[in-house]
Protein backbone atom coordinates (compact mmCIF):
# COMPACT_ATOMS: atom_id res chain seq x y z
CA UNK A 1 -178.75 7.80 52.84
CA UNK A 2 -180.44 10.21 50.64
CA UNK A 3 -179.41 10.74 47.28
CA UNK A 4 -178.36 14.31 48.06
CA UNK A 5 -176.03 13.13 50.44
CA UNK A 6 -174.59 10.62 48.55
CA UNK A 7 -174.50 13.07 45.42
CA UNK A 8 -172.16 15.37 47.58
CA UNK A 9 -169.95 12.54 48.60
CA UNK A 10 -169.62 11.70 44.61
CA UNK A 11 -168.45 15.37 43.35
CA UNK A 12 -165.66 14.41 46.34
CA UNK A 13 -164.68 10.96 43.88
CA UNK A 14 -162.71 10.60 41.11
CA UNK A 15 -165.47 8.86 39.23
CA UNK A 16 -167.51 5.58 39.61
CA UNK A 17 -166.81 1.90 38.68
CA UNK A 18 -168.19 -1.07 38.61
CA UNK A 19 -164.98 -3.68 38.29
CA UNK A 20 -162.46 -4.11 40.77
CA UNK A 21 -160.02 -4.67 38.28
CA UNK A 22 -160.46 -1.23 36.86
CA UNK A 23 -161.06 0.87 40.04
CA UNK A 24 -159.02 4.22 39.92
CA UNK A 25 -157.57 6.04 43.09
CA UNK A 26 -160.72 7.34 44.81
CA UNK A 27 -163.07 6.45 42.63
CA UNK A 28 -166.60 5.19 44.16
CA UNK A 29 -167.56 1.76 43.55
CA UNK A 30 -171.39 0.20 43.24
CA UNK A 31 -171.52 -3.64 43.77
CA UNK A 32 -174.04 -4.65 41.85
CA UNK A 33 -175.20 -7.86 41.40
CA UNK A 34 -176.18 -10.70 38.58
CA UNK A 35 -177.05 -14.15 37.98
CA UNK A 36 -173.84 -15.25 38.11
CA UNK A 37 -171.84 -12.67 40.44
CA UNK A 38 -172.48 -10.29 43.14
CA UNK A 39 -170.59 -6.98 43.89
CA UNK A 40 -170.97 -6.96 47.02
CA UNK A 41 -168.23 -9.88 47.40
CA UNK A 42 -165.73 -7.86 46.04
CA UNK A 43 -166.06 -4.13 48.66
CA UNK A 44 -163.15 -4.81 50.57
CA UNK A 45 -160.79 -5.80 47.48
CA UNK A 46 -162.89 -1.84 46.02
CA UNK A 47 -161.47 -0.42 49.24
CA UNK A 48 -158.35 -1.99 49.27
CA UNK A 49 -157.83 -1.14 45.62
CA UNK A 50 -158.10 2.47 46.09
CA UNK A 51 -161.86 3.11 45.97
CA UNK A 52 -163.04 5.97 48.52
CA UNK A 53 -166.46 4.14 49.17
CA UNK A 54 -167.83 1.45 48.06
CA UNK A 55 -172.04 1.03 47.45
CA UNK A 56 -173.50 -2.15 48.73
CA UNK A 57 -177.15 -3.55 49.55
CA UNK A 58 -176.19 -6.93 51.12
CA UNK A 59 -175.50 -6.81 54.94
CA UNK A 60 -173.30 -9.54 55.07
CA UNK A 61 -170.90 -7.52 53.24
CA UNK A 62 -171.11 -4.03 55.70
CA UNK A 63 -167.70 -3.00 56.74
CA UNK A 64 -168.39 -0.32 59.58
CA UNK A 65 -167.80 3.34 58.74
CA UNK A 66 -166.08 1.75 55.05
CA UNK A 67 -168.98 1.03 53.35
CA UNK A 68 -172.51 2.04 52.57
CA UNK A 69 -175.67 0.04 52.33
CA UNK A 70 -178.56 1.07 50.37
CA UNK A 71 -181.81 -0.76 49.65
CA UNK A 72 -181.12 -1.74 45.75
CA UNK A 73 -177.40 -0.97 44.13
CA UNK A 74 -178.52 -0.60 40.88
CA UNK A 75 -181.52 1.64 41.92
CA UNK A 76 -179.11 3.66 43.95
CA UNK A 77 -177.05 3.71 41.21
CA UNK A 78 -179.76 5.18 38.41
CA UNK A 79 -180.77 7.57 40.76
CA UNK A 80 -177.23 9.33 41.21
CA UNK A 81 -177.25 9.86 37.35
CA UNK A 82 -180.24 11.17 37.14
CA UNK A 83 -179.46 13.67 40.37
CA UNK A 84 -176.37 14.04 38.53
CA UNK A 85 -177.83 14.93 35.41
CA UNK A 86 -180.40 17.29 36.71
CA UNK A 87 -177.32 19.00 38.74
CA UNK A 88 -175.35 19.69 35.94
CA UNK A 89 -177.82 21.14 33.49
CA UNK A 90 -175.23 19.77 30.51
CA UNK A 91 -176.90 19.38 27.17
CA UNK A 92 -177.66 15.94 26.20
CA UNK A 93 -178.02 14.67 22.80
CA UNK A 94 -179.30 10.86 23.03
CA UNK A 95 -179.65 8.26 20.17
CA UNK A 96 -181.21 4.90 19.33
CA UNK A 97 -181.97 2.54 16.22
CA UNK A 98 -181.93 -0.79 15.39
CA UNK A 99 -178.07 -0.05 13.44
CA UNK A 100 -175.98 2.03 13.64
CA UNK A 101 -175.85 3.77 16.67
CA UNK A 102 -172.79 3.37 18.10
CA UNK A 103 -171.11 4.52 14.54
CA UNK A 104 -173.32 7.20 14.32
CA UNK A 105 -172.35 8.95 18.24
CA UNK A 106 -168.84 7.81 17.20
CA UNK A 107 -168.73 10.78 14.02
CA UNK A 108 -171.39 12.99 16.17
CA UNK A 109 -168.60 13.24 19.03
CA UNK A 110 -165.68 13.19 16.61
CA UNK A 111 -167.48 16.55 14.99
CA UNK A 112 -168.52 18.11 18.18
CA UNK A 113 -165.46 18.11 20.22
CA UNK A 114 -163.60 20.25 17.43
CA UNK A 115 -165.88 22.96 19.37
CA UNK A 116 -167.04 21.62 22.43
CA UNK A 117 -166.15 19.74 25.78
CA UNK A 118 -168.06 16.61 25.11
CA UNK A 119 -168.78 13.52 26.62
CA UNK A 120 -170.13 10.30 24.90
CA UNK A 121 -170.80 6.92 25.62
CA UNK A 122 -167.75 4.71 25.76
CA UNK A 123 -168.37 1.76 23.41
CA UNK A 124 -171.79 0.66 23.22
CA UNK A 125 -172.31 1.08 27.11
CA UNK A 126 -175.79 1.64 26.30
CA UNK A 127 -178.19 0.04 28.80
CA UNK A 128 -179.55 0.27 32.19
CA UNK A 129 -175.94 0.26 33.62
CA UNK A 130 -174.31 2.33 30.89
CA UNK A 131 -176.84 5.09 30.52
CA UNK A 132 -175.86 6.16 34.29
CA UNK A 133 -172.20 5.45 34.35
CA UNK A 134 -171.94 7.89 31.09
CA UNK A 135 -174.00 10.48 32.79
CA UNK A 136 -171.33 9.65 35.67
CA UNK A 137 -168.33 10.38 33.80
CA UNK A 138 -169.48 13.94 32.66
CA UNK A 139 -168.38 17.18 34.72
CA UNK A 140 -169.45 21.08 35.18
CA UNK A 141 -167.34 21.32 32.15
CA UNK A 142 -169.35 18.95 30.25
CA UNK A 143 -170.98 21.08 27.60
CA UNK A 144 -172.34 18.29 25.65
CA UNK A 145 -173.02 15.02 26.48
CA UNK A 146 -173.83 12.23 23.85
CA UNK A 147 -175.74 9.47 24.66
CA UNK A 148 -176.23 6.40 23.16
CA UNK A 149 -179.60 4.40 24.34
CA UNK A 150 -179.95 0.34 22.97
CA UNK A 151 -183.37 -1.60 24.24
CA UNK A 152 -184.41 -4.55 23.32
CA UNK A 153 -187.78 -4.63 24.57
CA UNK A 154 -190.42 -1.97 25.01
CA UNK A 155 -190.33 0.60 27.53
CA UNK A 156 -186.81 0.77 28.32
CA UNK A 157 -185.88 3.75 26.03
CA UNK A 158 -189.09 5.15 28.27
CA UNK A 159 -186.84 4.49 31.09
CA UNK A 160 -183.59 5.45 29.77
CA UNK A 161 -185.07 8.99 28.76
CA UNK A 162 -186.48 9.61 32.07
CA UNK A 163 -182.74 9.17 33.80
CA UNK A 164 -180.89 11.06 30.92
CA UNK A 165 -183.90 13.55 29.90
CA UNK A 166 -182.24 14.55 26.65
CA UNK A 167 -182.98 17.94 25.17
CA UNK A 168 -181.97 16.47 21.77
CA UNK A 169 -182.58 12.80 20.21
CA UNK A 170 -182.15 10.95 16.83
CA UNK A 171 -183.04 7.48 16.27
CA UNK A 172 -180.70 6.05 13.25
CA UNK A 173 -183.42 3.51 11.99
CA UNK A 174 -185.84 0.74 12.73
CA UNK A 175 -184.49 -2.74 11.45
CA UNK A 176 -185.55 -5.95 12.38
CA UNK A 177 -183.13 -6.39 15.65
CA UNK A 178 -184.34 -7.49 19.13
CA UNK A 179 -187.51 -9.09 17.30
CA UNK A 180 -187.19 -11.93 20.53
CA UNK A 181 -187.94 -9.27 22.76
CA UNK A 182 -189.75 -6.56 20.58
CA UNK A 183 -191.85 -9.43 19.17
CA UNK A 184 -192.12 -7.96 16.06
CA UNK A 185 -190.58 -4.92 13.74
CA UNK A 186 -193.87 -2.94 14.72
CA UNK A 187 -192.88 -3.89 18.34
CA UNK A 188 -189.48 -2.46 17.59
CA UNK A 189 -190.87 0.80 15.76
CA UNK A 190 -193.14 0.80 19.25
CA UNK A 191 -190.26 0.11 21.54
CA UNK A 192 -187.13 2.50 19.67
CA UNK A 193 -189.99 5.79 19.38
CA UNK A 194 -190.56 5.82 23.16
CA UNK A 195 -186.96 8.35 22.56
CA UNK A 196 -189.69 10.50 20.38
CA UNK A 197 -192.19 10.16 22.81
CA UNK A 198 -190.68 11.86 25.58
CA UNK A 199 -189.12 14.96 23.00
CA UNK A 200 -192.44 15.64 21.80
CA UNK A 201 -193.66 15.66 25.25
CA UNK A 202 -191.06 17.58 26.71
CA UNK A 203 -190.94 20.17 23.87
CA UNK A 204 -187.63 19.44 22.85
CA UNK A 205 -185.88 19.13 19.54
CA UNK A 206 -185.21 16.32 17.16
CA UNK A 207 -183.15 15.71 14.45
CA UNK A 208 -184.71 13.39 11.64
CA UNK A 209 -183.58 11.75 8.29
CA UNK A 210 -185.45 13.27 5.65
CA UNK A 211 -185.36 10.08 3.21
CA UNK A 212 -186.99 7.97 6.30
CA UNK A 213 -191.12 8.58 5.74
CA UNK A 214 -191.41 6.81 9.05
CA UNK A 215 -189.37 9.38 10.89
CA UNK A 216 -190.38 12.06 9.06
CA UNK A 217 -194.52 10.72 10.09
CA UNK A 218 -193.47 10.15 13.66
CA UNK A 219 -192.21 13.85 14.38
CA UNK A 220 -194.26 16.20 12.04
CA UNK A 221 -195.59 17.49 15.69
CA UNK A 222 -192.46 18.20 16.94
CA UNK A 223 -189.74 20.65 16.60
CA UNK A 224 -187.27 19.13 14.86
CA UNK A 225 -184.43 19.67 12.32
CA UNK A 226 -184.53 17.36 9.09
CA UNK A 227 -181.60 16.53 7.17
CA UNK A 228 -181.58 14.46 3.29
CA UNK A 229 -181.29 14.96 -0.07
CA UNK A 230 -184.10 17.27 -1.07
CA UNK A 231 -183.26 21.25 -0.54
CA UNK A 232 -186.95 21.86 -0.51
CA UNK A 233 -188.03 19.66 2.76
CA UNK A 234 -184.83 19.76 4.33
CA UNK A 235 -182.85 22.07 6.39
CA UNK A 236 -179.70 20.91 5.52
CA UNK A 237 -179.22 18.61 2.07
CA UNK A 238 -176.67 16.56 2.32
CA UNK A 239 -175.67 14.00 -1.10
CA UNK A 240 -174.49 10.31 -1.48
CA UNK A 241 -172.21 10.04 -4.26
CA UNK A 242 -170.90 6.31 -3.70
CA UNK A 243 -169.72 3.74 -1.60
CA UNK A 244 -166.77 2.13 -3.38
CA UNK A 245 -166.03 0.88 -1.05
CA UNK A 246 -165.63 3.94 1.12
CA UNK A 247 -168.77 6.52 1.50
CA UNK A 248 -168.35 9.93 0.06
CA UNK A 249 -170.65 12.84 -0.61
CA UNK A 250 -171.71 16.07 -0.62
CA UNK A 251 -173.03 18.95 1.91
CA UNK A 252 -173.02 22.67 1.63
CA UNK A 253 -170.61 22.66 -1.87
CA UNK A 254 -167.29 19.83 0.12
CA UNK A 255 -166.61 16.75 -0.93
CA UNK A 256 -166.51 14.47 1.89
CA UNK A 257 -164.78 11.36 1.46
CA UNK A 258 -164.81 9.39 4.73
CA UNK A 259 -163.12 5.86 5.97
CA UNK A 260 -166.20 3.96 6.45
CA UNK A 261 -167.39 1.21 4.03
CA UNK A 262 -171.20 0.83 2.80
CA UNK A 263 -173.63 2.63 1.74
CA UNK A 264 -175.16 1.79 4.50
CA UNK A 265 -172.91 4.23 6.38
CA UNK A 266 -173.93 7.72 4.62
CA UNK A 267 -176.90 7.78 7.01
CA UNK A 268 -174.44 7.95 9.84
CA UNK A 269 -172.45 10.60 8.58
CA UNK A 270 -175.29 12.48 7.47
CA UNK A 271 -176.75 12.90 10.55
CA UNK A 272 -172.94 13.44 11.84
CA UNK A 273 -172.68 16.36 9.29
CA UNK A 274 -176.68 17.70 10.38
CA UNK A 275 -175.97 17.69 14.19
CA UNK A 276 -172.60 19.39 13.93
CA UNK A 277 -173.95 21.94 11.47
CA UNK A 278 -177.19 22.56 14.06
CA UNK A 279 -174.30 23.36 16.60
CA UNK A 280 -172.59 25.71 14.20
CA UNK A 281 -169.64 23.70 13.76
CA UNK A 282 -167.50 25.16 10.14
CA UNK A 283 -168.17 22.48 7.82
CA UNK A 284 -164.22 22.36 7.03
CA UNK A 285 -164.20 21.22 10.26
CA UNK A 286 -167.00 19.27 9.90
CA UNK A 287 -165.36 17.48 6.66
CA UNK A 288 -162.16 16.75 8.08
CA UNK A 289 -163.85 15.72 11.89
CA UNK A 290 -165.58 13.00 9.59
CA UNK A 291 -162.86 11.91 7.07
CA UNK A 292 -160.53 11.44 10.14
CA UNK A 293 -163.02 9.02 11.87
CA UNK A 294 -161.74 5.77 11.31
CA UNK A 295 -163.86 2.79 12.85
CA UNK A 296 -162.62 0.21 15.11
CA UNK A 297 -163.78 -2.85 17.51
CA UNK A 298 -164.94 -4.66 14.15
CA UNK A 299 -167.15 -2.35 12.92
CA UNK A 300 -166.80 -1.88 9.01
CA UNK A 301 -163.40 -2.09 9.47
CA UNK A 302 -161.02 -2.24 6.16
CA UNK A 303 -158.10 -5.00 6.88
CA UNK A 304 -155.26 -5.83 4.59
CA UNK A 305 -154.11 -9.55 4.78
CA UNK A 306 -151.63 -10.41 2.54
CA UNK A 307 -153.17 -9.40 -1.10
CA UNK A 308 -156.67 -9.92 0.35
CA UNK A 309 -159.12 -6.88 1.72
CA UNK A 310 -161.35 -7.48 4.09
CA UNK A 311 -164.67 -5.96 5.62
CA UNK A 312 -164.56 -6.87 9.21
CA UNK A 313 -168.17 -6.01 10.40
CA UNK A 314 -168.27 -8.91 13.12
CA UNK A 315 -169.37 -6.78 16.34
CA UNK A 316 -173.24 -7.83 15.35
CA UNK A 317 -175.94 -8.49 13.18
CA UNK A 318 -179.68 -8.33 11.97
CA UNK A 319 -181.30 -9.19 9.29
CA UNK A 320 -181.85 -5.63 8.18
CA UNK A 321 -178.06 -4.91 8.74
CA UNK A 322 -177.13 -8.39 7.35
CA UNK A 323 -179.18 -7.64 4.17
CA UNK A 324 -177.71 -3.89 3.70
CA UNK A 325 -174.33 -5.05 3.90
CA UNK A 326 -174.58 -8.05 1.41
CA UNK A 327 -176.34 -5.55 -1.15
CA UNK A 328 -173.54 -3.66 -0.69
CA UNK A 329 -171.01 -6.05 -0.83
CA UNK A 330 -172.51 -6.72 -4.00
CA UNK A 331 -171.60 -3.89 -5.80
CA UNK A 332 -167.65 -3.71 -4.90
CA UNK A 333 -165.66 -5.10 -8.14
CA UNK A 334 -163.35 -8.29 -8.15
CA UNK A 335 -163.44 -11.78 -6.64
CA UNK A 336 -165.77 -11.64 -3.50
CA UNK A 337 -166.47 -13.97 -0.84
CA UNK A 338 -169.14 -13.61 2.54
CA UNK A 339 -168.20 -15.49 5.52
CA UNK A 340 -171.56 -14.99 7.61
CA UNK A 341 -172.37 -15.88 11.34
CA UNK A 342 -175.79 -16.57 13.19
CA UNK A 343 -178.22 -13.65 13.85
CA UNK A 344 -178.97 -13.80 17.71
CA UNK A 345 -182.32 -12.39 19.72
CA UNK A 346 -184.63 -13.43 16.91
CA UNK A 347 -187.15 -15.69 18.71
CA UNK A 348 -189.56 -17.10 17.18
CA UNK A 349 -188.58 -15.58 13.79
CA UNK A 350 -185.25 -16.85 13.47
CA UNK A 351 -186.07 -19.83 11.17
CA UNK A 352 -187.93 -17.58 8.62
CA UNK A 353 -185.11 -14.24 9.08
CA UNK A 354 -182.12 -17.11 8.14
CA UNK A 355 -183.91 -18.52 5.69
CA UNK A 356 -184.87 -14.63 3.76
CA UNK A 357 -180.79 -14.01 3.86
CA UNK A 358 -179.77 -17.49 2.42
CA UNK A 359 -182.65 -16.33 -0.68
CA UNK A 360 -181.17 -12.90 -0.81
CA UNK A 361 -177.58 -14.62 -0.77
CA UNK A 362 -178.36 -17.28 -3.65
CA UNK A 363 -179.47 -13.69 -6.26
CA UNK A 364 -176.31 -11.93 -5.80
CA UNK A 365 -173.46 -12.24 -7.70
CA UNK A 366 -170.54 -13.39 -5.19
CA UNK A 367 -168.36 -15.80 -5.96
CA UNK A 368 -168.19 -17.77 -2.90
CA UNK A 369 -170.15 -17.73 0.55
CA UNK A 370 -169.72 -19.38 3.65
CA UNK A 371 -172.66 -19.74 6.65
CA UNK A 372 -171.71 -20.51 9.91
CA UNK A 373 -173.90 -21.22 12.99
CA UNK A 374 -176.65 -23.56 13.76
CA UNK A 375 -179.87 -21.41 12.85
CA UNK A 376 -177.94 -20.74 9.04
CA UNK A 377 -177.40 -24.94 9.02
CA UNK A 378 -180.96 -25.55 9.52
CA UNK A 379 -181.57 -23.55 6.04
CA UNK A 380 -182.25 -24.94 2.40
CA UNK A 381 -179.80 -23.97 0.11
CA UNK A 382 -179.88 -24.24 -3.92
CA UNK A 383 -176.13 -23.53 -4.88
CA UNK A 384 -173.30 -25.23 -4.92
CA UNK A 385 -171.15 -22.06 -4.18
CA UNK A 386 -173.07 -21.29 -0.75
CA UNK A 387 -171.10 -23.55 1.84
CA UNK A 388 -173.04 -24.09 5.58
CA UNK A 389 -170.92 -25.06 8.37
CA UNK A 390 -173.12 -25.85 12.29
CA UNK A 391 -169.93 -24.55 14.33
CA UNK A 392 -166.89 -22.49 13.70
CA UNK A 393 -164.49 -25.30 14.12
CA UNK A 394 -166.17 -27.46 11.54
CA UNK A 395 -165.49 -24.06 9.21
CA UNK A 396 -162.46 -23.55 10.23
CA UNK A 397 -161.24 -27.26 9.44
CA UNK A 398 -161.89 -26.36 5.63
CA UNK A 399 -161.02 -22.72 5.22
CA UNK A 400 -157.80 -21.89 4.69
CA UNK A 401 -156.73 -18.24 4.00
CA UNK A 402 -153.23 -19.49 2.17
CA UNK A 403 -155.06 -20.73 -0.94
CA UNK A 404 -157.03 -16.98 -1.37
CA UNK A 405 -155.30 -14.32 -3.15
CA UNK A 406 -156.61 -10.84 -4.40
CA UNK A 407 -159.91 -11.04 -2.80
CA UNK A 408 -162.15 -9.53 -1.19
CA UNK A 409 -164.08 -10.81 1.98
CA UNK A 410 -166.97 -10.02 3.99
CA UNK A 411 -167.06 -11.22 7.89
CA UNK A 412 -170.31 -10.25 9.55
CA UNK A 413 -171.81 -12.02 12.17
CA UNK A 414 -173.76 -11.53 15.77
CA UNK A 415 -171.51 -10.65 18.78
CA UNK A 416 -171.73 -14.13 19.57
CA UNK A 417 -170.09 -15.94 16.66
CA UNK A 418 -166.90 -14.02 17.07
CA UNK A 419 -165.98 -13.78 13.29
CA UNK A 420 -163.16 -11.90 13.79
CA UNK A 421 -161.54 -15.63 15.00
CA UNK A 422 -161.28 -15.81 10.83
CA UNK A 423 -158.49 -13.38 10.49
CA UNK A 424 -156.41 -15.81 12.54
CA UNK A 425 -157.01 -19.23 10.31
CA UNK A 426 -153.81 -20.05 8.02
């Protein structure tokens, strides 16, 4: 079946899905297949379930007139989203970075839909499977869609860009994340500007962080809209003020005081701030859009536990987001203690990236830290008040939350480690 044919039996769905357990009245469903499942099992339970047709590419699993069987499901798959895309002519903003970027769509679509029918990725459905279920889920009254694009080696923001062809892109940063697969922070530099390759190409527009020389080198040739804190270089200036520990600042004479921890953070909301002013959004509405955003899913959340506050910022970790958050960490007042997890997907470096945050960790002034997970075990450590525990349960067996009053902690760990398993220890 041609993609045009099976394009026209899609507008006819409710939408597309992947689970059985989530399939929807109508809905189409794509089997697709891994290491440890296949899809293609599971197209009668799709049917049966409610789906109105079900995409498979094993024979063994046809059902006559029920079903239909393509060459590759995931092929088939990335090819309706791009058809899709191309069909609906919706404008697409897209972002990468190495931090940050599910944050950063998260404010972008909380500013844009005060004035637009938008569309953005749900979570950080950001892959090869993500990219085209998002461009799924939009409609004809889509008027902007945001995209957000992860990779974690080179030339698959290449191939992300060539199924979503975005008429707008910002990359939040380049950090030292992926280095297993980028092979090194060049690689990931490389890997993250393929999103600036294809702008500049296509003659679209970018938006770029002014106080990033990289980003401002990388797109000098390109049309572009540059947001920071100079008024002469950029097009909108935007201020930090502090981070203590929520970010405020300044942009066209507001005061923006937002619900995100971090300095880290103002980067986010600046570009927030830049991409909703581009699209002529009033900045009362951007102000309030971004002071109402309040983060979830473990990012930089703020927690109350008993008289304790914490900073749960346990949905991942690299050592360039590790390091910015223990800086900032740093400068919030009272008693302060770091619970830190593993960094994942650091090959070859992950000895020497461990090692560079236990140094940075011994300088600051905290009064207690705690590493957990076997790469931070296999470090040297100097004092007495940096703990190092191989597995969670040997952690948990000496923390105990009941002896620590008017603190404040910091939980940030990879995906992996599943910090957030702290808040439940008595």
């Amino acid at each position: 079946m041609k993609i045009e044919q099976l394009h026209r039996l899609f507008l006819t769905c409710s939408g597309v899905c992947t689970d059985t357990r989530k399939i929807k009245k109508n809905t189409m469903f794509f089997g697709l297949k891994g290491e440890n499942f296949n899809g293609n099992a599971y197209a009668e339970t799709a049917l049966e379930n409610g789906a109105r047709y079900t995409i498979i590419d094993d024979p063994e699993f046809d059902i006559l007139n029920e079903t239909i069987l393509v060459e590759d499901v995931l092929m088939t798959l990335q090819q309706l989203a791009a058809f899709h895309r191309r069909y609906l002519k919706t404008t697409i903003i897209a972002l990468t970075g190495s931090n940050g970027k599910t944050t950063t769509k998260e404010l972008i679509n909380s500013v844009l839909s005060q004035k637009y029918i938008t569309i953005a990725t749900i979570g950080n459905l950001n892959n090869h499977i993500g990219v085209p279920l998002t461009l799924l889920s939009m409609n004809e009254k889509t008027e902007i869609g945001i995209v957000e694009m992860g990779a974690n080696h080179l030339d698959e923001i290449k191939f992300l860009c060539k199924i979503a062809k975005p008429d707008y892109g910002y990359i939040t940063n380049f950090g030292k994340a992926h280095l297993e697969g980028f092979g090194s922070l060049k690689g990931v530099i490389k890997g993250k500007s393929e999103m600036y390759d294809f702008l500049i190409k296509k003659k679209k527009f970018i938006f770029v962080n002014g106080n990033d020389p990289i980003q401002v080198d990388k797109t000098k040739e390109s049309k572009r809209y540059i947001f920071g804190d100079n008024n002469e270089t950029t097009d909108i200036s935007i201020n930090f003020i502090e981070a203590q520990p929520y970010v405020k600042c300044t942009f066209e004479n507001l005061e923006l005081k937002s619900q995100l921890i971090g300095d880290y953070n103002f980067n986010n909301i600046s570009a927030a701030i830049a991409i909703g002013s581009y699209f002529k959004v009033d900045n009362k509405t951007i102000k309030t859009a971004i002071e109402n955003y309040i983060p979830t899913n473990n990012r930089s959340q703020i927690i109350q536990k008993n008289s304790n506050k914490i900073i749960l910022d346990a949905y991942n970790a690299n050592p360039t987001s590790m390091r910015a958050a223990l800086l900032n960490f740093e400068k919030l007042a009272g008693f302060k203690i770091a619970i830190l997890g593993d960094m994942f997907e650091l090959g070859n470096d992950a000895e020497k990236e461990h090692q560079e945050i236990i140094n940075l960790a011994e300088t600051l002034n905290l009064n207690s830290i705690y590493f957990i997970g076997k790469n931070f075990y296999k470090t040297k450590i100097t004092f007495k008040h940096i703990n190092q525990f191989e597995t969670f349960d040997d952690f948990k067996n000496h923390f105990d939350f009941s002896q620590i009053e008017s603190t404040t902690l910091l939980i940030k760990g990879s995906r992996g480690m599943a910090l957030e398993r702290v808040l439940n220890l008595q």
